[in-house]
PDB file of N, CA and C in Angstrom:
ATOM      1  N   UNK A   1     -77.253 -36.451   8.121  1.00  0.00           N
ATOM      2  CA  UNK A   1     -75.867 -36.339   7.698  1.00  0.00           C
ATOM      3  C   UNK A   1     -75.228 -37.729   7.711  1.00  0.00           C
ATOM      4  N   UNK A   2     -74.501 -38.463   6.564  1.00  0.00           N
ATOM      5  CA  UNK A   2     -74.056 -39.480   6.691  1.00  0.00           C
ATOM      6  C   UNK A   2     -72.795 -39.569   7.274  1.00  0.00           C
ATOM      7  N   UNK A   3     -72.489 -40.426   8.248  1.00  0.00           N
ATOM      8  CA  UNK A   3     -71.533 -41.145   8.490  1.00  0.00           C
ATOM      9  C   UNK A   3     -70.191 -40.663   7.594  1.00  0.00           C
ATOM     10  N   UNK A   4     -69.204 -40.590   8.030  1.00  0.00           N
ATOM     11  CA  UNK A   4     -67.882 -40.330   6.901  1.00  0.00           C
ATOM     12  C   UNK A   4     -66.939 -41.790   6.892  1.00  0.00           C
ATOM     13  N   UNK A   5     -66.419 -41.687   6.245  1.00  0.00           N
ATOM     14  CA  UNK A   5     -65.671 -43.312   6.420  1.00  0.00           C
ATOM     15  C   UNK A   5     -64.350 -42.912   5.589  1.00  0.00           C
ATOM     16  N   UNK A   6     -63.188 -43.477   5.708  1.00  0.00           N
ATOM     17  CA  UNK A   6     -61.432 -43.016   5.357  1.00  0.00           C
ATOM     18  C   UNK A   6     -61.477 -44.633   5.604  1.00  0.00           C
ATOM     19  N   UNK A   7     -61.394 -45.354   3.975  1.00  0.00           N
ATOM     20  CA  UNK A   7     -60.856 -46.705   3.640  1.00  0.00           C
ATOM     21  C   UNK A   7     -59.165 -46.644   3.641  1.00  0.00           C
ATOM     22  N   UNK A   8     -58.333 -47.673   4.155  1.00  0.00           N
ATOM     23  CA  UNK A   8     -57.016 -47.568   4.236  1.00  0.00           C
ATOM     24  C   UNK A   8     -56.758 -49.176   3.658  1.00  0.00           C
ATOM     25  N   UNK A   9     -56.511 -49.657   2.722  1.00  0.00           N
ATOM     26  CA  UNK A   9     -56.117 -50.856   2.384  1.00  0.00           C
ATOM     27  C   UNK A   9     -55.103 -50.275   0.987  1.00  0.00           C
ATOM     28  N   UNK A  10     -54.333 -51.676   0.947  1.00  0.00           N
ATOM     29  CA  UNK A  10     -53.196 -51.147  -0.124  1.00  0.00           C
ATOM     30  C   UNK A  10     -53.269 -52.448  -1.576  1.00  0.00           C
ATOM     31  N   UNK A  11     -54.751 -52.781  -1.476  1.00  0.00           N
ATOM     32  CA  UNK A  11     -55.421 -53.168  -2.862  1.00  0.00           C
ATOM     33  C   UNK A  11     -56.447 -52.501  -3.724  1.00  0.00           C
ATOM     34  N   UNK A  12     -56.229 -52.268  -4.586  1.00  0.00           N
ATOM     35  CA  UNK A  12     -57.073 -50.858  -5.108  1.00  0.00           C
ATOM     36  C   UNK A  12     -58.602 -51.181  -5.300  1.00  0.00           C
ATOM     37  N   UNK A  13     -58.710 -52.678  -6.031  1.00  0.00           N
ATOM     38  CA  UNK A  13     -59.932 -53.536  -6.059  1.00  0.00           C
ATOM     39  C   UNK A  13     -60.580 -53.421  -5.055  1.00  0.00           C
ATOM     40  N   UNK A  14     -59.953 -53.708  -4.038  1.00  0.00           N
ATOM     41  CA  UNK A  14     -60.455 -53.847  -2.419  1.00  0.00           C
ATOM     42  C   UNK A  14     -61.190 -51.900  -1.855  1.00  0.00           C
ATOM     43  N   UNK A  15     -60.576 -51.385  -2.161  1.00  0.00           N
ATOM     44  CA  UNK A  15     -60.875 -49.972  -2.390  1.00  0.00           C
ATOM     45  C   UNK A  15     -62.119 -49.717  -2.758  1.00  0.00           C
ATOM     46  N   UNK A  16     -62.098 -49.904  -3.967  1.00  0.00           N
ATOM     47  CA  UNK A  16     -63.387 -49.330  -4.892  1.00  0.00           C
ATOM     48  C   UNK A  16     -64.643 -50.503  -4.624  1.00  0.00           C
ATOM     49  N   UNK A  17     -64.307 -51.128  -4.274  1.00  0.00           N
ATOM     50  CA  UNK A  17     -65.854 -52.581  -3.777  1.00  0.00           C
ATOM     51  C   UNK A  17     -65.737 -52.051  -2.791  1.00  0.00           C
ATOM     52  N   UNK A  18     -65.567 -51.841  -1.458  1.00  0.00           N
ATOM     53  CA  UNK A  18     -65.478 -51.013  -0.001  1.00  0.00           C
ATOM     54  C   UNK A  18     -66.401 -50.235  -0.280  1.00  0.00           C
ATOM     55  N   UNK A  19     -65.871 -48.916  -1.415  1.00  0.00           N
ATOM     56  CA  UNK A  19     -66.567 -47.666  -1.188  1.00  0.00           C
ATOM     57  C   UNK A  19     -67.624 -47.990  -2.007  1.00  0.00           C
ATOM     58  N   UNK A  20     -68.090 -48.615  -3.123  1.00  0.00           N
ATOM     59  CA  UNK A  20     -69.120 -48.666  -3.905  1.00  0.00           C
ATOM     60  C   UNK A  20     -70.502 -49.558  -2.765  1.00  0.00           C
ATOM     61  N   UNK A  21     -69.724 -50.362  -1.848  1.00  0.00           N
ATOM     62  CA  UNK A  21     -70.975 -50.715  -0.782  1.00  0.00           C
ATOM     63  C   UNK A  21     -71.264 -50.104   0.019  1.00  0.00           C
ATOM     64  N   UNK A  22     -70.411 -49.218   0.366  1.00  0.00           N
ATOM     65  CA  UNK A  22     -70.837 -48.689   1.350  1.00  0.00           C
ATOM     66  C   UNK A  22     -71.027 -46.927   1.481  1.00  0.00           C
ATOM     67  N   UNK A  23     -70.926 -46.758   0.108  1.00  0.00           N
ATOM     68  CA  UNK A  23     -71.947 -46.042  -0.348  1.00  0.00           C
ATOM     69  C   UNK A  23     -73.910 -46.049  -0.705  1.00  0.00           C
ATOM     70  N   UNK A  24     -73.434 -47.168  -1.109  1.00  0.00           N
ATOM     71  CA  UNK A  24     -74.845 -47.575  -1.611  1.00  0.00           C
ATOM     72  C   UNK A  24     -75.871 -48.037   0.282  1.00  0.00           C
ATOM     73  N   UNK A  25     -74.902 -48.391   0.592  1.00  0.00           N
ATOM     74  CA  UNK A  25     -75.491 -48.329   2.179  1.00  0.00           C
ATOM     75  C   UNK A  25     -75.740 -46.803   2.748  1.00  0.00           C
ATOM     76  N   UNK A  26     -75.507 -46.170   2.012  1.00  0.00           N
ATOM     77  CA  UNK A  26     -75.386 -44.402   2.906  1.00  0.00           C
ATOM     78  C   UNK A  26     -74.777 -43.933   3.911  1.00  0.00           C
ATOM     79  N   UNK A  27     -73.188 -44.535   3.402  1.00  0.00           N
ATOM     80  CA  UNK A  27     -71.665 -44.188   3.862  1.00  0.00           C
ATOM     81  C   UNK A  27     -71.481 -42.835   3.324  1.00  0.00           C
ATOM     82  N   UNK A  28     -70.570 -41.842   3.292  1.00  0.00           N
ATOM     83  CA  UNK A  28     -69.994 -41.242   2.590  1.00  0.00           C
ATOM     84  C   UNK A  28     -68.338 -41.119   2.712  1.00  0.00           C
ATOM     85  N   UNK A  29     -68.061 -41.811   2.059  1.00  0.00           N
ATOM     86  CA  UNK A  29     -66.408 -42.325   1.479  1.00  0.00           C
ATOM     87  C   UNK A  29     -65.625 -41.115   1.219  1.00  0.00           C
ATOM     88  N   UNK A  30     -65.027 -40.541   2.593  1.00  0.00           N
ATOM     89  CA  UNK A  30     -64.328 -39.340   1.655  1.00  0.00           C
ATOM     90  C   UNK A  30     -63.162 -39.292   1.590  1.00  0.00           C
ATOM     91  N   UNK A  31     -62.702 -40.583   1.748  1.00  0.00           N
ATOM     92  CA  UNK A  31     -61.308 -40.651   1.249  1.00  0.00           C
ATOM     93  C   UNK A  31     -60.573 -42.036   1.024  1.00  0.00           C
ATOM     94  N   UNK A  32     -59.308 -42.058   0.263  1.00  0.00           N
ATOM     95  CA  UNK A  32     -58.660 -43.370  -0.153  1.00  0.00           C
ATOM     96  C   UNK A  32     -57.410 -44.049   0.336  1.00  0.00           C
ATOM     97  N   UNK A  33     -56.537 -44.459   1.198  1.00  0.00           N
ATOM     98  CA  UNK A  33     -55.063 -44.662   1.165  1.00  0.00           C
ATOM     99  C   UNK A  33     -54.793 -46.026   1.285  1.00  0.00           C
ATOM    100  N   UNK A  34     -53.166 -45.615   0.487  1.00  0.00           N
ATOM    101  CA  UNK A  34     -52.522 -47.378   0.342  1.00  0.00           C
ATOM    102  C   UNK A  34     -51.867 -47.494   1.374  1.00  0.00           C
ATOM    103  N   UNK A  35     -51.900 -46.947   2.193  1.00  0.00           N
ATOM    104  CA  UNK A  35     -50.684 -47.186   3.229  1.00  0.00           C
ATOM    105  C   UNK A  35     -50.794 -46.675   4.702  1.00  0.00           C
ATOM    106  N   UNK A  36     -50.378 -46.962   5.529  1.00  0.00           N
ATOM    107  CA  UNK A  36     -50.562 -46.833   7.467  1.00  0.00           C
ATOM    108  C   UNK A  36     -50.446 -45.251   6.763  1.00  0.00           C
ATOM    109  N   UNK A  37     -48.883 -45.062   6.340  1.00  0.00           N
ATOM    110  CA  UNK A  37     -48.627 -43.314   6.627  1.00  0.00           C
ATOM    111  C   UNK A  37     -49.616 -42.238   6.196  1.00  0.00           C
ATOM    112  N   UNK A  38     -50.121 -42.489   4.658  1.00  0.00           N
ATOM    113  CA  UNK A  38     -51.283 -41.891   4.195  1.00  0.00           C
ATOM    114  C   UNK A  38     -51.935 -41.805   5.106  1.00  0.00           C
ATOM    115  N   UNK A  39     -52.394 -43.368   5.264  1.00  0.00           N
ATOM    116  CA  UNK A  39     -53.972 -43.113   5.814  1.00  0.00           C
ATOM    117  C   UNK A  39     -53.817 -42.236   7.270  1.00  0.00           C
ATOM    118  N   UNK A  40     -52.787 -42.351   8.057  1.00  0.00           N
ATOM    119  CA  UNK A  40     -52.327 -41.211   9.382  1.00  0.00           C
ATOM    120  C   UNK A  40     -52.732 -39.579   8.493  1.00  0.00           C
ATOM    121  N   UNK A  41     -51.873 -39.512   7.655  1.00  0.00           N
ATOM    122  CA  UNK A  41     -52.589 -38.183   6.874  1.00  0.00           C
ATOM    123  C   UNK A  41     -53.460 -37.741   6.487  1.00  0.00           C
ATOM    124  N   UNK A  42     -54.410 -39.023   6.362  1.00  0.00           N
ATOM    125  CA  UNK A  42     -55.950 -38.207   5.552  1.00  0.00           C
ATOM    126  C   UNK A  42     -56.854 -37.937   6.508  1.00  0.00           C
ATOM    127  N   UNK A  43     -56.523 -38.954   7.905  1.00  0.00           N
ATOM    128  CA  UNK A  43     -57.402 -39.060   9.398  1.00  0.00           C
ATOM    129  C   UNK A  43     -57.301 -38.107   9.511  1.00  0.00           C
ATOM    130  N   UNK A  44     -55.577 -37.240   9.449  1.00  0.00           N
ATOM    131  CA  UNK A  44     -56.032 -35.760  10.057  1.00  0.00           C
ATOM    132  C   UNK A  44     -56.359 -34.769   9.386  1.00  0.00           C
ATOM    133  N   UNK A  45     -56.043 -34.996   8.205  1.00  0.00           N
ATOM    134  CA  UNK A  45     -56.951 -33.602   7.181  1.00  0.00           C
ATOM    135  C   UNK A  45     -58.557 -34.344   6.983  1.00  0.00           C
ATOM    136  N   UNK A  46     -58.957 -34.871   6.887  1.00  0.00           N
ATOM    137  CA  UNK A  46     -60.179 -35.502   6.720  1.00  0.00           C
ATOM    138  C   UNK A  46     -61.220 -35.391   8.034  1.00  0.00           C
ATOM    139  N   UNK A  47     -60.504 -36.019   8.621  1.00  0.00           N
ATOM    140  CA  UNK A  47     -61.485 -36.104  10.022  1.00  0.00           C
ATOM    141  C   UNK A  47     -62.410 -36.771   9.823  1.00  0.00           C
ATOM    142  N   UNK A  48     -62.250 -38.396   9.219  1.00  0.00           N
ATOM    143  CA  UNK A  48     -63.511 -39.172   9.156  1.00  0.00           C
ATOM    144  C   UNK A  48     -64.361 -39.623  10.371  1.00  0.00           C
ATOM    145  N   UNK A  49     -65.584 -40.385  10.324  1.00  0.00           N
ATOM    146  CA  UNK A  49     -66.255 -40.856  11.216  1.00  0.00           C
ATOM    147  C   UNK A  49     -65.351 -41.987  11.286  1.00  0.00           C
ATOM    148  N   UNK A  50     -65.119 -42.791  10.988  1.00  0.00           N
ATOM    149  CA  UNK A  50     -64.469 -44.350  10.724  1.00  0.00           C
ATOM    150  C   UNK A  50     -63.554 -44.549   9.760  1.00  0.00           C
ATOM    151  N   UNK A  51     -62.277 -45.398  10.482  1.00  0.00           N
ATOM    152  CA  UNK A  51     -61.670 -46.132   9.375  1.00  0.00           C
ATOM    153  C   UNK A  51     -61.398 -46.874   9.458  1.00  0.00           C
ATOM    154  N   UNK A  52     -61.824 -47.464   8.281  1.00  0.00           N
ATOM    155  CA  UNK A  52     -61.848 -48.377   7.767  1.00  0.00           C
ATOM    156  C   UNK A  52     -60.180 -49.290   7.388  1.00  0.00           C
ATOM    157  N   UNK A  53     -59.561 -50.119   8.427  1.00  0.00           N
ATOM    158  CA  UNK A  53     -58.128 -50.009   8.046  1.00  0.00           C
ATOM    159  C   UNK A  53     -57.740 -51.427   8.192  1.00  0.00           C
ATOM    160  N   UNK A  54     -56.866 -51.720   7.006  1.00  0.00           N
ATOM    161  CA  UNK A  54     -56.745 -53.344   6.507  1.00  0.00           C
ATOM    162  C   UNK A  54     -55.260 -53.583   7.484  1.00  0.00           C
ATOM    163  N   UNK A  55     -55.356 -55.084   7.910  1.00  0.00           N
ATOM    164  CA  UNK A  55     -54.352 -55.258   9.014  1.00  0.00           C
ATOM    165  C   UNK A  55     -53.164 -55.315   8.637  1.00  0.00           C
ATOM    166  N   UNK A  56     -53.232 -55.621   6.833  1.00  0.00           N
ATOM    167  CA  UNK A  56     -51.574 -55.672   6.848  1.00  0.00           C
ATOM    168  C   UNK A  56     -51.637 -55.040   5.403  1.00  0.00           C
ATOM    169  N   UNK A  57     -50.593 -53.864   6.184  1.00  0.00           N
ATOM    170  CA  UNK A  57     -50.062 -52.540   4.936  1.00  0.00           C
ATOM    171  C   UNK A  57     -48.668 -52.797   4.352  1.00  0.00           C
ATOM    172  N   UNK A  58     -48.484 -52.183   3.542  1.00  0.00           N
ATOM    173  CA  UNK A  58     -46.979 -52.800   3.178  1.00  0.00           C
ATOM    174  C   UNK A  58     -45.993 -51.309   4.217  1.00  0.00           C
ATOM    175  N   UNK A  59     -46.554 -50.721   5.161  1.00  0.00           N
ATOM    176  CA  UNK A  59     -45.289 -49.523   5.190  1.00  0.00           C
ATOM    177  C   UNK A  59     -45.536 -50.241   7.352  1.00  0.00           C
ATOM    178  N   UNK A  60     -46.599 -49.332   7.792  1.00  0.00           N
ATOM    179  CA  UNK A  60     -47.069 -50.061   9.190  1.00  0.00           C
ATOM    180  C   UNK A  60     -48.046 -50.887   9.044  1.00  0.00           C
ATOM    181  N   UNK A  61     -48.149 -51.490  10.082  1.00  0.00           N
ATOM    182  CA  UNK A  61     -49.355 -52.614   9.526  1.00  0.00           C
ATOM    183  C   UNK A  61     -50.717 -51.987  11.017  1.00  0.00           C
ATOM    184  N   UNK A  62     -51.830 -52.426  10.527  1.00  0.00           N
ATOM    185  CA  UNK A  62     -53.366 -51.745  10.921  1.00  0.00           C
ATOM    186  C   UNK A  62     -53.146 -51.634  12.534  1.00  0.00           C
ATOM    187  N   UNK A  63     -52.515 -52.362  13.328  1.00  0.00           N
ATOM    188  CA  UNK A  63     -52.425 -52.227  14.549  1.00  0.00           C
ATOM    189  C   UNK A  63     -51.450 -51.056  14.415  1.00  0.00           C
ATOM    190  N   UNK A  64     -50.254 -50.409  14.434  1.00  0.00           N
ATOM    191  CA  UNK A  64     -49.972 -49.792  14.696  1.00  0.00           C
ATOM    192  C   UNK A  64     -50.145 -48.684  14.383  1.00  0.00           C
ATOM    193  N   UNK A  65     -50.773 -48.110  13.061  1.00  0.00           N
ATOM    194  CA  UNK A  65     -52.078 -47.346  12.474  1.00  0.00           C
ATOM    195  C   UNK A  65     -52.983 -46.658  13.468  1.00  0.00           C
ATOM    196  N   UNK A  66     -53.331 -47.956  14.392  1.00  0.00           N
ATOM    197  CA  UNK A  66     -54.582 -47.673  14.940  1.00  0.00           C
ATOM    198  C   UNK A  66     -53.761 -46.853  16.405  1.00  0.00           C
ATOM    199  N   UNK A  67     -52.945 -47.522  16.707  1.00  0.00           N
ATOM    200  CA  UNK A  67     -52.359 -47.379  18.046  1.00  0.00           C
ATOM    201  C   UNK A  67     -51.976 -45.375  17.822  1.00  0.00           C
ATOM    202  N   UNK A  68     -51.546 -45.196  16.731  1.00  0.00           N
ATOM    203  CA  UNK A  68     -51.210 -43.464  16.531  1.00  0.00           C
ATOM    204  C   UNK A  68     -52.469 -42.725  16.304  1.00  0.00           C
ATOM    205  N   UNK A  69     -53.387 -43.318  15.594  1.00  0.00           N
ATOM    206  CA  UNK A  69     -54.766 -42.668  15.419  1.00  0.00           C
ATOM    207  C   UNK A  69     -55.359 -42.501  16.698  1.00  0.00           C
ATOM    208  N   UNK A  70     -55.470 -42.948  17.803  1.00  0.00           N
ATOM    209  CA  UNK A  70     -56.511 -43.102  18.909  1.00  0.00           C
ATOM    210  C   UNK A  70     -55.372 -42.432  20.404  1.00  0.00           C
ATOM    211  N   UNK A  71     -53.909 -41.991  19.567  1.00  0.00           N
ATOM    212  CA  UNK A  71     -53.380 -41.493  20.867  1.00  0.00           C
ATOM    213  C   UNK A  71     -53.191 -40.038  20.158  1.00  0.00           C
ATOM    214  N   UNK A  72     -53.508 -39.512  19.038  1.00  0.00           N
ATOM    215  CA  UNK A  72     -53.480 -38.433  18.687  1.00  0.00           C
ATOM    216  C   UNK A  72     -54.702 -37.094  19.781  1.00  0.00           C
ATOM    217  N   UNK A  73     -53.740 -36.053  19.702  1.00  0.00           N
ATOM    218  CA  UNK A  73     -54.795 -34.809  20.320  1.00  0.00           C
ATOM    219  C   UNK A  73     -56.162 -34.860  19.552  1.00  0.00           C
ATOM    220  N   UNK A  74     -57.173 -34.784  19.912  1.00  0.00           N
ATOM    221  CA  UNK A  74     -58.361 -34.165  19.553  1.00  0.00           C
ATOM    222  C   UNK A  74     -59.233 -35.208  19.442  1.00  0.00           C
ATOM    223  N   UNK A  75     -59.956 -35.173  18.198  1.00  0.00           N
ATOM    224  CA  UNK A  75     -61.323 -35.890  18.739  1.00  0.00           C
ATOM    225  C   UNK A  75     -60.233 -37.029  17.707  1.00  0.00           C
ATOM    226  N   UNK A  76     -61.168 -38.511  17.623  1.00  0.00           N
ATOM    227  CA  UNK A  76     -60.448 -39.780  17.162  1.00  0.00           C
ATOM    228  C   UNK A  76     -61.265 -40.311  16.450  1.00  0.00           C
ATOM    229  N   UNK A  77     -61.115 -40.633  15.839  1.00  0.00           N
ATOM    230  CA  UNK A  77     -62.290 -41.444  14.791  1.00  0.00           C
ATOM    231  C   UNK A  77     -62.294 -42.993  15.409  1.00  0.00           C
ATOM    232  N   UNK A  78     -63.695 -43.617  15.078  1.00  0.00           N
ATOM    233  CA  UNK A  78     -63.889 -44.810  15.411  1.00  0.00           C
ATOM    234  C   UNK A  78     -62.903 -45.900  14.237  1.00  0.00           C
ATOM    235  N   UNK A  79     -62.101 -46.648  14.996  1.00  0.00           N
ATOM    236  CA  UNK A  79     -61.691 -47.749  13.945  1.00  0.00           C
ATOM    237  C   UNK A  79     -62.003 -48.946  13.590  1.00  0.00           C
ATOM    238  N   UNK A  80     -62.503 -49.373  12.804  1.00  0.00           N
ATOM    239  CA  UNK A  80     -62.895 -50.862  11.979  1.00  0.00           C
ATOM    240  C   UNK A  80     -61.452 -51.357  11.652  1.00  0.00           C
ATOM    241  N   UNK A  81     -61.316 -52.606  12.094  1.00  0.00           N
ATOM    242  CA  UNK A  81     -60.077 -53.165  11.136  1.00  0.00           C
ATOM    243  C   UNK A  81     -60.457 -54.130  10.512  1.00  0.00           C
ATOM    244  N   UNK A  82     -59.753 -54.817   8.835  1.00  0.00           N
ATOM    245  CA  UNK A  82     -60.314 -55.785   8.338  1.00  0.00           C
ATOM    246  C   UNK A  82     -58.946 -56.661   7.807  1.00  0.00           C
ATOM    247  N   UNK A  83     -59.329 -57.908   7.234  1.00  0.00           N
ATOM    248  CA  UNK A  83     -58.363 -58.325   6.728  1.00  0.00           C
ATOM    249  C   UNK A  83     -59.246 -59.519   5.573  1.00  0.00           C
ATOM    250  N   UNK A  84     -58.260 -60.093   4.674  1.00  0.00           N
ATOM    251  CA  UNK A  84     -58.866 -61.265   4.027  1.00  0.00           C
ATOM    252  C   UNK A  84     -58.347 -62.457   4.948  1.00  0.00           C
ATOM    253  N   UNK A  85     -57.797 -62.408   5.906  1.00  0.00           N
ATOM    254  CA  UNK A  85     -57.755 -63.542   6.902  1.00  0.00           C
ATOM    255  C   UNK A  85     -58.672 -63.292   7.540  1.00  0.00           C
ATOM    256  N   UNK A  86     -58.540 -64.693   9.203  1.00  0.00           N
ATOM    257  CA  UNK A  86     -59.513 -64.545   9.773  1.00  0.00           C
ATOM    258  C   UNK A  86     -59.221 -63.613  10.944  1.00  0.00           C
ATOM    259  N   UNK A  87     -60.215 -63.086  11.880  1.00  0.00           N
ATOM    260  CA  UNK A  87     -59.563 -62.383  12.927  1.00  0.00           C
ATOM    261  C   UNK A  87     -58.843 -63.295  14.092  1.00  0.00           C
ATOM    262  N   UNK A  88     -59.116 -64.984  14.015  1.00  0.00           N
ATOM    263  CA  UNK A  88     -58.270 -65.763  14.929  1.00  0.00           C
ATOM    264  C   UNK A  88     -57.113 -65.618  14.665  1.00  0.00           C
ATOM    265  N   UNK A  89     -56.699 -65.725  13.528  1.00  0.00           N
ATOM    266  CA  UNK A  89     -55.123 -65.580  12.927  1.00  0.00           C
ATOM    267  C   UNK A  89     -54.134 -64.576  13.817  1.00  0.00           C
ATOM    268  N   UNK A  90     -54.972 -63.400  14.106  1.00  0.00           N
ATOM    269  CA  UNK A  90     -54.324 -62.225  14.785  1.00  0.00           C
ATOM    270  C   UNK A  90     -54.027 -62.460  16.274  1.00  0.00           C
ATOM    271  N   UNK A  91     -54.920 -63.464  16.955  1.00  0.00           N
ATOM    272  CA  UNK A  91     -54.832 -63.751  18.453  1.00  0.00           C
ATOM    273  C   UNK A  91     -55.952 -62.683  19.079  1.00  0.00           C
ATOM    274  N   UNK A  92     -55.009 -62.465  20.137  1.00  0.00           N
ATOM    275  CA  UNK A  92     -55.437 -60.932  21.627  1.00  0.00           C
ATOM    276  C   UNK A  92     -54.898 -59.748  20.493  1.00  0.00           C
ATOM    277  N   UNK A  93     -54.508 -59.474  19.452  1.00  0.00           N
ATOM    278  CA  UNK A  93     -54.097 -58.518  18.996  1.00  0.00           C
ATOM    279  C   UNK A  93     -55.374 -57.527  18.541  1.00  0.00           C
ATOM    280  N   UNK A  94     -56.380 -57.976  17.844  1.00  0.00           N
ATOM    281  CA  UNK A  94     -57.739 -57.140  17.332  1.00  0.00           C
ATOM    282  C   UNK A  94     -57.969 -56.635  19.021  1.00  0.00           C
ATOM    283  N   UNK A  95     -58.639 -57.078  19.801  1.00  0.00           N
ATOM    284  CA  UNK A  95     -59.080 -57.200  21.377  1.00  0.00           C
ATOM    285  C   UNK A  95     -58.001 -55.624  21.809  1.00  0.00           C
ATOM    286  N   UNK A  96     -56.850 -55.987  21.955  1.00  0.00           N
ATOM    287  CA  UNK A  96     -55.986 -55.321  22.246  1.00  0.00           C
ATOM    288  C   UNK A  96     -55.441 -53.875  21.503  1.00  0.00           C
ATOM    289  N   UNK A  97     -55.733 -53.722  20.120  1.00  0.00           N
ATOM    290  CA  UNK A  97     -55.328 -52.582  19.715  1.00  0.00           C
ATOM    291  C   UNK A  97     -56.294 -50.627  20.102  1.00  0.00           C
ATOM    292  N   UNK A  98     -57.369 -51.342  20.744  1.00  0.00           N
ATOM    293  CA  UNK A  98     -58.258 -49.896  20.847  1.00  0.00           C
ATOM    294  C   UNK A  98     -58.996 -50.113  19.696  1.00  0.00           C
ATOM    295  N   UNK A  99     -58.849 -50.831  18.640  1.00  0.00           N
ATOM    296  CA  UNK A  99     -60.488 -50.869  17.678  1.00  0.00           C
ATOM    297  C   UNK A  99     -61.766 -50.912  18.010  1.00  0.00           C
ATOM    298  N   UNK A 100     -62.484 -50.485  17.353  1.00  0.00           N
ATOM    299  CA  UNK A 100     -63.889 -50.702  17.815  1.00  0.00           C
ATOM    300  C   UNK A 100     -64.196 -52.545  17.717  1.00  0.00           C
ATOM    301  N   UNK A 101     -63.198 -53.047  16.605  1.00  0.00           N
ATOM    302  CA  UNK A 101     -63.780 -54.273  16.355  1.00  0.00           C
ATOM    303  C   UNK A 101     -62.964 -54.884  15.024  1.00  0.00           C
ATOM    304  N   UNK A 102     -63.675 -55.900  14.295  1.00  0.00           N
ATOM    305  CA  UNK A 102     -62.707 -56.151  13.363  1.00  0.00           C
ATOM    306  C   UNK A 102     -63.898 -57.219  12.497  1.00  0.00           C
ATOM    307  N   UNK A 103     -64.095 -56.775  11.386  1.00  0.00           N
ATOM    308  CA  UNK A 103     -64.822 -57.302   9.821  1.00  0.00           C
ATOM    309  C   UNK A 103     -63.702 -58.108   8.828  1.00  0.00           C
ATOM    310  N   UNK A 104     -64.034 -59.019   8.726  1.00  0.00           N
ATOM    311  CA  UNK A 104     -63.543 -59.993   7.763  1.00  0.00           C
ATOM    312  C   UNK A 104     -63.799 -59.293   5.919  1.00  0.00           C
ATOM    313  N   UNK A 105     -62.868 -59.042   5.451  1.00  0.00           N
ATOM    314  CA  UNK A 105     -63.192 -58.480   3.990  1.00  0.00           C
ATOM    315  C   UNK A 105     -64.217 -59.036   3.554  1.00  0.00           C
ATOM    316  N   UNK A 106     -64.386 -60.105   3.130  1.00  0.00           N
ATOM    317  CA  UNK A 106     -65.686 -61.009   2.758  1.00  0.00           C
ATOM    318  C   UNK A 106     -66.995 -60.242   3.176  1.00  0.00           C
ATOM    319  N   UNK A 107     -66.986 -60.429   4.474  1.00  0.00           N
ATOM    320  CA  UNK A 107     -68.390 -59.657   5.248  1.00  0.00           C
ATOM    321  C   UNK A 107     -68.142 -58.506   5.397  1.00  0.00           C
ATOM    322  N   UNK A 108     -67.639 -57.547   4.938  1.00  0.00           N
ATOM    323  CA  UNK A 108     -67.980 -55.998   4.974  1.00  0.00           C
ATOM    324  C   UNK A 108     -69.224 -55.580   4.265  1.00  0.00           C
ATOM    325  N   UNK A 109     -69.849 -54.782   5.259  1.00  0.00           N
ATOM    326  CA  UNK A 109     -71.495 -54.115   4.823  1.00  0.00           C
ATOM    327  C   UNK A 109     -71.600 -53.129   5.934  1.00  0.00           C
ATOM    328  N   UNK A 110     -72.302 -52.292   5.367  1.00  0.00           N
ATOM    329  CA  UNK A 110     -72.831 -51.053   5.807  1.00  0.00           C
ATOM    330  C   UNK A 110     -73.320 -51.504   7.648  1.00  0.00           C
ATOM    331  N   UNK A 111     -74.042 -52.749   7.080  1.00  0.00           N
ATOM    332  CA  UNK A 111     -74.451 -53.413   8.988  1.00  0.00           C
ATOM    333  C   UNK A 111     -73.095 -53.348   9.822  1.00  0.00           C
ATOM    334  N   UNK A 112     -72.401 -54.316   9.193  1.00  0.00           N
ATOM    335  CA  UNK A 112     -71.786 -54.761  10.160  1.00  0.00           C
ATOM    336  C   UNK A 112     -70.632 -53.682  10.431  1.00  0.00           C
ATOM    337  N   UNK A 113     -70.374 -52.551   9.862  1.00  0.00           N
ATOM    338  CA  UNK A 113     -69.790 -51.291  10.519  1.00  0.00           C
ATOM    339  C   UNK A 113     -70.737 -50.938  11.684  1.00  0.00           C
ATOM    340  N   UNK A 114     -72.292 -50.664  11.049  1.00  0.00           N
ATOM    341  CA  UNK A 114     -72.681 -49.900  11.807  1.00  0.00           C
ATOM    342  C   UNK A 114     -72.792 -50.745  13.484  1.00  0.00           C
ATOM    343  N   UNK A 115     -73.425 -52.168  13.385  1.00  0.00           N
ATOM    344  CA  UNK A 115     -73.177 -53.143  14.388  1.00  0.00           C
ATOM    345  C   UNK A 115     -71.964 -52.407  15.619  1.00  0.00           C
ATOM    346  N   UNK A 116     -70.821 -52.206  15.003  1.00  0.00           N
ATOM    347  CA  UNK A 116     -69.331 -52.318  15.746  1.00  0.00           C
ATOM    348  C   UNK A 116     -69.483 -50.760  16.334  1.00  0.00           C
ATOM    349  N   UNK A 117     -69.558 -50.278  15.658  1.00  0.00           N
ATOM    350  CA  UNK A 117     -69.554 -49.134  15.930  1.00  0.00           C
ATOM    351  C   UNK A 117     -70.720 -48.411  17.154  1.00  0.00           C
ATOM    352  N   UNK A 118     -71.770 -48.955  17.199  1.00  0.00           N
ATOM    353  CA  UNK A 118     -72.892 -48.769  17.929  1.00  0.00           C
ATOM    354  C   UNK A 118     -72.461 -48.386  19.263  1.00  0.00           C
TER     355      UNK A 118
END
C-alpha cells in the first residue's frame, strides 16, 4: 500500500512537479491545496500519510499549519515542510514547529521524504 501524501503549496507549478515525482517514486498524491486553511481541510477529510506543506502560504504560513495539524484529536499525519529558501533562513523555527523535518523545493524526492520520515 503506498504511502498517501496531501501537497499544500500556493504555486500550482510547484504542485504538479511535487506530485508527478513523487508519484513516479510510488507516492500516492491524494490531494491538492493553496492555502494553510484548505490544506487544514483536506488533512481531515483525507487523512494523508504526509504533508507535504510549503512555509509560506498567503492565508497561515507552514508553521502554524503544522502547529493545528499535530494538536488536532486523532491520529496526525507526519509533516514535511518545504520552501524555495533555505531552511537557515527560518532559524530554531523548522526544529521547533513538531515537523518531521524540512526539504528544500529544489531537493524534493521520494528519498528524501522517505529519509525524514523514517
Amino acid at each position: 500500500m503506498a504511502t498517501t501524501v496531501l501537497i499544500v503549496d500556493d504555486h500550482p507549478s510547484f504542485r504538479r512537479t511535487a506530485r508527478a515525482l513523487l508519484e513516479a517514486e510510488g507516492y500516492e498524491v491524494v490531494g491538492e491545496a493553496e492555502n494553510g486553511n484548505e490544506g487544514l481541510r483536506l488533512a481531515v477529510e483525507l487523512a494523508p500519510d504526509i504533508v507535504l506543506l510549503d512555509v509560506q502560504l498567503p492565508d497561515l504560513d507552514g508553521f502554524e499549519v503544522t502547529s493545528r495539524l499535530l494538536a488536532g484529536n486523532g491520529a496526525t499525519p507526519d509533516v514535511v515542510l518545504t520552501s524555495s529558501r533555505d531552511a537557515s533562513d527560518f532559524g530554531p523555527l523548522i526544529a521547533q514547529s513538531g515537523a518531521r523535518g524540512f526539504v528544500p523545493k529544489a531537493e524534493l524526492s521520494g528519498g528524501a521524504l522517505a529519509t525524514l520520515i523514517a
